[in-house]
PDB file of N, CA and C in Angstrom:
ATOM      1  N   UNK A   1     -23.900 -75.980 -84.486  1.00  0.00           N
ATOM      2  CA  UNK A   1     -24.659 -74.980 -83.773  1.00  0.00           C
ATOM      3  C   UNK A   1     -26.120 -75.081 -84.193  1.00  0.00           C
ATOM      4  N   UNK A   2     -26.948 -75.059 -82.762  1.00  0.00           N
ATOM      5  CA  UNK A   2     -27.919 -75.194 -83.532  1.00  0.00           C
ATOM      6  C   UNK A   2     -29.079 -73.496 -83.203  1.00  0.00           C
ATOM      7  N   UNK A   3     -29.705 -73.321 -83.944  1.00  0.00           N
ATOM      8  CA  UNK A   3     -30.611 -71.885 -83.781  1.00  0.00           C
ATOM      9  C   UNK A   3     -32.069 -72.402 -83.841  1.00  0.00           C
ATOM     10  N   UNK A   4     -33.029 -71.309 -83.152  1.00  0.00           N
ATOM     11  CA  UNK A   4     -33.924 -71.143 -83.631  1.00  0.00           C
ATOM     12  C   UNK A   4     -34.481 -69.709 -82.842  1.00  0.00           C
ATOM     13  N   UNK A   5     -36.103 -70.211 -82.954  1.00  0.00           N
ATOM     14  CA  UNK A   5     -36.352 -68.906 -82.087  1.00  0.00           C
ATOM     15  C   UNK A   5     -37.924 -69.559 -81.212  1.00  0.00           C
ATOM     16  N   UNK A   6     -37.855 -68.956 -79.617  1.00  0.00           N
ATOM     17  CA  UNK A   6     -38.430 -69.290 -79.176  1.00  0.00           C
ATOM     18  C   UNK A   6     -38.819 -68.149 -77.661  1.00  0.00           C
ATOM     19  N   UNK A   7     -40.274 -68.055 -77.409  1.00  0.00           N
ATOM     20  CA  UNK A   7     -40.522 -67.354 -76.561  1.00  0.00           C
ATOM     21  C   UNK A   7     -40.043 -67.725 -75.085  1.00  0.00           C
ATOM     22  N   UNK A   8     -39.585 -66.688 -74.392  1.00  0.00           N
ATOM     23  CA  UNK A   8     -39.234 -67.201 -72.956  1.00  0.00           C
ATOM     24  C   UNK A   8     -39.155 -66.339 -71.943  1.00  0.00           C
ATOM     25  N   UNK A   9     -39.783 -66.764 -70.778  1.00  0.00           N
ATOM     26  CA  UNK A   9     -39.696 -65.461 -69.612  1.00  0.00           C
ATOM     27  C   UNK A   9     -38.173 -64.984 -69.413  1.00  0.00           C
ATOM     28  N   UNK A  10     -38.420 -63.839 -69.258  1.00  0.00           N
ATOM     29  CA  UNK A  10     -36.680 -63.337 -69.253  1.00  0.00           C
ATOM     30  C   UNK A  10     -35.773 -63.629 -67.980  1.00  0.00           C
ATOM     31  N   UNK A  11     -36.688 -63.932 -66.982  1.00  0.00           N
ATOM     32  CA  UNK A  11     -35.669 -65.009 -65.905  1.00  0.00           C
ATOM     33  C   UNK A  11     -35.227 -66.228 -66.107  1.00  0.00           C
ATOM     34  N   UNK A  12     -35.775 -67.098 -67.532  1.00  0.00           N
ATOM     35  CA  UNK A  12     -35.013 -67.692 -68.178  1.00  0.00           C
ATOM     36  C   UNK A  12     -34.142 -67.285 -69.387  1.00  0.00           C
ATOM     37  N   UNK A  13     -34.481 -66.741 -70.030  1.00  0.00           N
ATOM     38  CA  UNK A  13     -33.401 -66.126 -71.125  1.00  0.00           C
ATOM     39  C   UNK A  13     -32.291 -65.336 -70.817  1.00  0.00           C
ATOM     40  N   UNK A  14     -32.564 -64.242 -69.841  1.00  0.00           N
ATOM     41  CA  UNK A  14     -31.483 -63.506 -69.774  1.00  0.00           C
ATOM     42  C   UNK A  14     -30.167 -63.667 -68.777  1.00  0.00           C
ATOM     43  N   UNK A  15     -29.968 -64.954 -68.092  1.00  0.00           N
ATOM     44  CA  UNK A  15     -28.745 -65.412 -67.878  1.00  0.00           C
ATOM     45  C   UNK A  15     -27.881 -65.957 -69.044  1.00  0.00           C
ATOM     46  N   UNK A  16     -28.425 -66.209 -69.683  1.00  0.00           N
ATOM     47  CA  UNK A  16     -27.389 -67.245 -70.808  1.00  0.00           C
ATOM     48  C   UNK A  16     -27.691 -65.816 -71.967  1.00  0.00           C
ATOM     49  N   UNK A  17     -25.820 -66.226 -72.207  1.00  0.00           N
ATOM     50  CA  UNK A  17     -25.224 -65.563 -72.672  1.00  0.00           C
ATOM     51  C   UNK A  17     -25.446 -65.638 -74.344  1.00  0.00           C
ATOM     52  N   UNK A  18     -26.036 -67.188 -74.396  1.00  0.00           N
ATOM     53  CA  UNK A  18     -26.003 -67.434 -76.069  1.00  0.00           C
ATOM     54  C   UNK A  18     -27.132 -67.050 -76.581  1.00  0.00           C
ATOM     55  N   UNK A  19     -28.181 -66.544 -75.666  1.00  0.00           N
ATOM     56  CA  UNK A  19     -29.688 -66.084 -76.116  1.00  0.00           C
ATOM     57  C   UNK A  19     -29.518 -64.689 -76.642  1.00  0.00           C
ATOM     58  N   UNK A  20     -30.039 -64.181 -77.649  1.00  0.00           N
ATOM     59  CA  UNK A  20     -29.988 -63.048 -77.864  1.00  0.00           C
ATOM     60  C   UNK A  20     -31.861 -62.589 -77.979  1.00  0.00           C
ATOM     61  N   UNK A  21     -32.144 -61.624 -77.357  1.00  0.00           N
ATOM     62  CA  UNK A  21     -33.205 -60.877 -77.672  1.00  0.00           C
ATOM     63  C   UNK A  21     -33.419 -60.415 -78.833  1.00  0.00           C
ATOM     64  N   UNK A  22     -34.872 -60.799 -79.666  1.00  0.00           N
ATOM     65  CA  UNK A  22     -35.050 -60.342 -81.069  1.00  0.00           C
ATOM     66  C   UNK A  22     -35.474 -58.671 -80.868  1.00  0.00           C
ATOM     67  N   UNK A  23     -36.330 -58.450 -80.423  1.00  0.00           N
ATOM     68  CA  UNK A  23     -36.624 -56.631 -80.344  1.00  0.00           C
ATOM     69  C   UNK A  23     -35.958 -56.388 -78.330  1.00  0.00           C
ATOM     70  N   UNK A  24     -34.744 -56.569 -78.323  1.00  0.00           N
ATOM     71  CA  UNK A  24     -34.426 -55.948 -76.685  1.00  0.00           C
ATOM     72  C   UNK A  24     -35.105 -54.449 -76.609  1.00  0.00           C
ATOM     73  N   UNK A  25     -35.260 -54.030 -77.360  1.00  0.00           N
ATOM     74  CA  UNK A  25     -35.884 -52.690 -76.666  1.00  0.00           C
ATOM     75  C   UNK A  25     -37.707 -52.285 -76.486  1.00  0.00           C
ATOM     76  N   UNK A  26     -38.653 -53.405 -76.618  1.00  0.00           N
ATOM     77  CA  UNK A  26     -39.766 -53.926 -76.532  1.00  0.00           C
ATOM     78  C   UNK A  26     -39.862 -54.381 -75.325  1.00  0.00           C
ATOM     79  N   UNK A  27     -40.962 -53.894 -74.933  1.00  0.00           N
ATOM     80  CA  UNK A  27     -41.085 -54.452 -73.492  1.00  0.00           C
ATOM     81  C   UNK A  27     -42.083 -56.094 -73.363  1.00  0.00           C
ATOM     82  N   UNK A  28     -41.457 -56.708 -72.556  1.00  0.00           N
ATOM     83  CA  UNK A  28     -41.762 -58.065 -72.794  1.00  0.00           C
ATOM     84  C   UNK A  28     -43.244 -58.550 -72.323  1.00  0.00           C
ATOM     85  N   UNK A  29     -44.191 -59.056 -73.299  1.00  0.00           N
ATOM     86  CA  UNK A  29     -45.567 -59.424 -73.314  1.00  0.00           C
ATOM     87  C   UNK A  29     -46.040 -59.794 -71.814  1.00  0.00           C
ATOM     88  N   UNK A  30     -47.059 -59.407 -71.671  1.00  0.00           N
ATOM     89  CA  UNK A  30     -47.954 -59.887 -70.575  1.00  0.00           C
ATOM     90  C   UNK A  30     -49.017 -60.930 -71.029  1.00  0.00           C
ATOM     91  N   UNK A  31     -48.447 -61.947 -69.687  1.00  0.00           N
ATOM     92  CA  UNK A  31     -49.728 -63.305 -69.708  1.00  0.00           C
ATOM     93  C   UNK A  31     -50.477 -63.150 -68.652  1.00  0.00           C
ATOM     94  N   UNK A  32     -51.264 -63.505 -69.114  1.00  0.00           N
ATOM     95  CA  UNK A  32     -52.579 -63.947 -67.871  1.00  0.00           C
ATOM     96  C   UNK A  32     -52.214 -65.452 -67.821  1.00  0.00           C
ATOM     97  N   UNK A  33     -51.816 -66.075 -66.405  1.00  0.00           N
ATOM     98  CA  UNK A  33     -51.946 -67.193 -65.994  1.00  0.00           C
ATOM     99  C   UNK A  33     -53.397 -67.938 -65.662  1.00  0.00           C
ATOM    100  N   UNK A  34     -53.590 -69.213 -65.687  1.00  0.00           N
ATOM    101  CA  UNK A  34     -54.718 -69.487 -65.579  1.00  0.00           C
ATOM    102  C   UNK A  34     -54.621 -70.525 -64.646  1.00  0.00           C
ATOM    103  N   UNK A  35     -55.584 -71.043 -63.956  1.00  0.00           N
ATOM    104  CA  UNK A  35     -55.480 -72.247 -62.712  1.00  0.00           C
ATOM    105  C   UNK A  35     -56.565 -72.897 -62.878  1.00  0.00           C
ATOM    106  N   UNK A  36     -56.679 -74.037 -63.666  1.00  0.00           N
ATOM    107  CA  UNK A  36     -57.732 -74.323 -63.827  1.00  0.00           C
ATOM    108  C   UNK A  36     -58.203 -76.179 -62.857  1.00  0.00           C
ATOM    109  N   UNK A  37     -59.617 -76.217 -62.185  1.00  0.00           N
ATOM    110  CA  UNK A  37     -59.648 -77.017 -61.620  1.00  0.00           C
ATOM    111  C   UNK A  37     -60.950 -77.661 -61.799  1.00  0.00           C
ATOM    112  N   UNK A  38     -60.874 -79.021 -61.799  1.00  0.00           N
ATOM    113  CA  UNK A  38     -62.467 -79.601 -62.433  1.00  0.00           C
ATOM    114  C   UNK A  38     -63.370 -78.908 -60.824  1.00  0.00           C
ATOM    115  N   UNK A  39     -64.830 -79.098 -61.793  1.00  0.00           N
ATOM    116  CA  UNK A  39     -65.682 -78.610 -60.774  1.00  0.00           C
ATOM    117  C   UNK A  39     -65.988 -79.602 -59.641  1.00  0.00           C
ATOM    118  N   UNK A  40     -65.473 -81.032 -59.812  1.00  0.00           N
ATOM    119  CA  UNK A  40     -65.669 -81.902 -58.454  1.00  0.00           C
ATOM    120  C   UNK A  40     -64.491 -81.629 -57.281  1.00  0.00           C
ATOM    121  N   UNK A  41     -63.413 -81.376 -58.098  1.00  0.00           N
ATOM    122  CA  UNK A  41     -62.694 -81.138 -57.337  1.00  0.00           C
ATOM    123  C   UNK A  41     -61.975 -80.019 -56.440  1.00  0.00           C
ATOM    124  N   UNK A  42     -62.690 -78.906 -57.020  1.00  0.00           N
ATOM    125  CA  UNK A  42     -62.375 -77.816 -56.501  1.00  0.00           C
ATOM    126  C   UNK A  42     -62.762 -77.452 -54.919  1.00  0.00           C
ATOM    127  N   UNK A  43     -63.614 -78.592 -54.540  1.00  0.00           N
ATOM    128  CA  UNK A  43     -63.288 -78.541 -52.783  1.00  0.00           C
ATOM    129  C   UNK A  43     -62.704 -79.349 -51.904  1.00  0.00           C
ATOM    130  N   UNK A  44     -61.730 -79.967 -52.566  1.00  0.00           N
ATOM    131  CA  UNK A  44     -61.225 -80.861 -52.073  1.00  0.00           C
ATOM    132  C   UNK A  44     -59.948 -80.284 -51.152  1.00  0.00           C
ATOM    133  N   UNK A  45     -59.632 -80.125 -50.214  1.00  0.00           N
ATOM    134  CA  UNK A  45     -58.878 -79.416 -49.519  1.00  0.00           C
ATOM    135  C   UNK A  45     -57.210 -79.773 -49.699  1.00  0.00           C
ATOM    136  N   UNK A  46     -56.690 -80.636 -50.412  1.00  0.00           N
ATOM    137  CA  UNK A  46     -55.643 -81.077 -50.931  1.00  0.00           C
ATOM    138  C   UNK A  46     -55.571 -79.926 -52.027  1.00  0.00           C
ATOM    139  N   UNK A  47     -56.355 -79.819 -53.405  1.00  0.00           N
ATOM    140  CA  UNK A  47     -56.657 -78.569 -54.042  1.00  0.00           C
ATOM    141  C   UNK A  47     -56.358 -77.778 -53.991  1.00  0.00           C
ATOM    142  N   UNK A  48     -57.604 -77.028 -52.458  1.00  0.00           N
ATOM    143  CA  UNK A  48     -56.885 -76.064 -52.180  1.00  0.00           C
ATOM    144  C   UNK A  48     -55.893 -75.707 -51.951  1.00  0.00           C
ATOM    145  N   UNK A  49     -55.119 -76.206 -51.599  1.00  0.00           N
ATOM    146  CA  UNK A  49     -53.980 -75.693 -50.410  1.00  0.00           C
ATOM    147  C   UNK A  49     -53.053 -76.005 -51.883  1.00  0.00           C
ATOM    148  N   UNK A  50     -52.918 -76.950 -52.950  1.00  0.00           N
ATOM    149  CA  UNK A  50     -51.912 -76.903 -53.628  1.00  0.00           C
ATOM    150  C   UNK A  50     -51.919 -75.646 -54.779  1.00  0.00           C
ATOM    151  N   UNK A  51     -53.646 -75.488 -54.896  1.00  0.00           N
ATOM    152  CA  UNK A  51     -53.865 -74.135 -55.260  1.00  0.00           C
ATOM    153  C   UNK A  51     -53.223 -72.835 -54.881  1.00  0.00           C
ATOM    154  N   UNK A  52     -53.648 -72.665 -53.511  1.00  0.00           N
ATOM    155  CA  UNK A  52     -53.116 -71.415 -52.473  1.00  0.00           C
ATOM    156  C   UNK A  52     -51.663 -71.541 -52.469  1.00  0.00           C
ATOM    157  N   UNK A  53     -50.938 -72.542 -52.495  1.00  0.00           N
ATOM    158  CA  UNK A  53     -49.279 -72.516 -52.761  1.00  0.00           C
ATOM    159  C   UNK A  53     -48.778 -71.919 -54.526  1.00  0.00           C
ATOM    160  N   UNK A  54     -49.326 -72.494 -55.053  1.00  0.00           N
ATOM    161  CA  UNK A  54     -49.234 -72.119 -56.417  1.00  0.00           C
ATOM    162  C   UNK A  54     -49.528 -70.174 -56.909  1.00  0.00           C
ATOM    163  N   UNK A  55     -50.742 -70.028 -56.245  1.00  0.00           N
ATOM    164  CA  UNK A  55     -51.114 -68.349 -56.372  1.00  0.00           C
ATOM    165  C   UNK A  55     -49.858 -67.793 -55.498  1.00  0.00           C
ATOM    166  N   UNK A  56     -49.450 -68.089 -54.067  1.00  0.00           N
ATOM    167  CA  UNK A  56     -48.526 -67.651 -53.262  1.00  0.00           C
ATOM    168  C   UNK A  56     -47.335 -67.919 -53.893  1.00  0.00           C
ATOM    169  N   UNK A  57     -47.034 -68.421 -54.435  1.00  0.00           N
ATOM    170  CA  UNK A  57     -45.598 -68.520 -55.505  1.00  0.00           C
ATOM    171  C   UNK A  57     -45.494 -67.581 -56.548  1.00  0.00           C
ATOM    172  N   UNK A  58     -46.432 -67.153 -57.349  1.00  0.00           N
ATOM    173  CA  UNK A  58     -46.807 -66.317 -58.566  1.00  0.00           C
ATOM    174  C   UNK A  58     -46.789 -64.679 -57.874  1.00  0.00           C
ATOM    175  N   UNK A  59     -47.200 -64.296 -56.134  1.00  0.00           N
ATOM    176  CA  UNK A  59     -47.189 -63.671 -55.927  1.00  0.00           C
ATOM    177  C   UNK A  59     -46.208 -63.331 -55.089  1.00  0.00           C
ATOM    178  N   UNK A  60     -45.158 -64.165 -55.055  1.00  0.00           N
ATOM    179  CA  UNK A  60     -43.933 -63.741 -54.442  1.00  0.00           C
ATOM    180  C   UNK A  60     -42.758 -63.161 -55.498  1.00  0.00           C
ATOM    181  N   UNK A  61     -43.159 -64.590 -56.527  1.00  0.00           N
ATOM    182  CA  UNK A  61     -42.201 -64.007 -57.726  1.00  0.00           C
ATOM    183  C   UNK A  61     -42.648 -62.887 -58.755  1.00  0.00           C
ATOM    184  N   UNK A  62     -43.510 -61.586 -58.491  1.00  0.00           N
ATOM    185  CA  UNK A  62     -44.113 -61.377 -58.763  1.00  0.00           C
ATOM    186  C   UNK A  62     -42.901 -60.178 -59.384  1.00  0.00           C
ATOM    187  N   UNK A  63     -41.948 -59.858 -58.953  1.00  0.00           N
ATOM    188  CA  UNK A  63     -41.208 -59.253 -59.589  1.00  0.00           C
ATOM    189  C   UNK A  63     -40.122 -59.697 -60.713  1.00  0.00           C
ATOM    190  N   UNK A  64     -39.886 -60.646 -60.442  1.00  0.00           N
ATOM    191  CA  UNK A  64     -39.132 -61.720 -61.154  1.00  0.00           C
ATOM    192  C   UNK A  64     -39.780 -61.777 -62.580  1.00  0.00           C
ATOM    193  N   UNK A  65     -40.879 -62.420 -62.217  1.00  0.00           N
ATOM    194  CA  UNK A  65     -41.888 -63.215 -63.791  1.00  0.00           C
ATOM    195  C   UNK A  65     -42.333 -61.477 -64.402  1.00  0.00           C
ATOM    196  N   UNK A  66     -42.341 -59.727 -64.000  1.00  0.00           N
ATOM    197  CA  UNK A  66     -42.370 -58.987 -64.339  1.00  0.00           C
ATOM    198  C   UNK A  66     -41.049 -58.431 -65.274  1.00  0.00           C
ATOM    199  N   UNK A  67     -39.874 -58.816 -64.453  1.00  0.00           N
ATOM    200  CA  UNK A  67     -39.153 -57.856 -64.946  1.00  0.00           C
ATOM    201  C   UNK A  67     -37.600 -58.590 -65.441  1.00  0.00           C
ATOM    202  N   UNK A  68     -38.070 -59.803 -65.369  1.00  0.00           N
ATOM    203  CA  UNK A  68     -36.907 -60.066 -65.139  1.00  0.00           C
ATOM    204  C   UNK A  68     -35.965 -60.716 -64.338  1.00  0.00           C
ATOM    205  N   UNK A  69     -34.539 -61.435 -65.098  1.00  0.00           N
ATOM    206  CA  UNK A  69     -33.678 -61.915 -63.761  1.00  0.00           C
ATOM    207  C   UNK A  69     -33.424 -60.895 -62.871  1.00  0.00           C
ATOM    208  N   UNK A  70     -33.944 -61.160 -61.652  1.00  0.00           N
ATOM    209  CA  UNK A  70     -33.299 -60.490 -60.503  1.00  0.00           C
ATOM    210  C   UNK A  70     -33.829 -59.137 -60.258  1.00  0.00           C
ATOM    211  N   UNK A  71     -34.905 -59.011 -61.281  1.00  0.00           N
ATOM    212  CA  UNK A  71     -35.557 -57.473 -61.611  1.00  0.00           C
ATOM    213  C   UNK A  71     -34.319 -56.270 -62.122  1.00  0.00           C
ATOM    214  N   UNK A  72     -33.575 -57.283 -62.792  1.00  0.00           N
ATOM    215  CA  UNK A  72     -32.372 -55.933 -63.815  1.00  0.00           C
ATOM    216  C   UNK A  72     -32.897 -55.871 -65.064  1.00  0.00           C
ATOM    217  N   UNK A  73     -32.876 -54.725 -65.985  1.00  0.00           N
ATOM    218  CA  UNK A  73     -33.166 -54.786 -67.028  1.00  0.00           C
ATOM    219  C   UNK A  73     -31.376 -55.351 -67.048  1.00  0.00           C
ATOM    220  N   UNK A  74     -31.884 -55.863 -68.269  1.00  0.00           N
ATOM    221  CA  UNK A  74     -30.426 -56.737 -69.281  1.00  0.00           C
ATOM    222  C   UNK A  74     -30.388 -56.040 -70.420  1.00  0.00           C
ATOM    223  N   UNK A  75     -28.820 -56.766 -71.110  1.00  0.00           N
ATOM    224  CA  UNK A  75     -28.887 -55.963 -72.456  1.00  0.00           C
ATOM    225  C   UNK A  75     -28.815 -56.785 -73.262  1.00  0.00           C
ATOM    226  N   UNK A  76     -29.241 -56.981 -74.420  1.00  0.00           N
ATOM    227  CA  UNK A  76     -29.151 -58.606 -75.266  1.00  0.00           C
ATOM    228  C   UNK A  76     -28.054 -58.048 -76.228  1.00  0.00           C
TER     229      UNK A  76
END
């Protein structure tokens, strides 16, 4: 068996059964995502658009990457 400990969005951790939450009753950290793009390339319209898919993904799963699988609280 092997252990350790490691940070993880809880739509990955909290399906598997072998993860246990170190403080479950802590509410889970907020990130600021970042998108970062060189300055030549930031008008390149390929960019964009893989940009604008990327923000439109973050803002669909926007409940998910908040709260959780499926937006349930879990119990560790």
């Amino acid at each position: 068996m092997t252990s350790g400990i490691a940070e993880l969005a809880r739509f990955l951790g909290d399906p598997s059964p072998d993860l246990v939450r170190m403080w479950p009753q802590e509410a889970p950290a907020r990130r600021t995502a970042w998108l970062i793009v060189h300055q030549d390339m930031r008008r390149s319209a390929l960019i964009r658009a893989v940009s604008a898919a990327i923000t439109e993904a973050f803002r669909r799963q926007r409940k998910t990457l908040e709260q959780g699988c499926l937006g349930k609280a879990s119990v560790a």
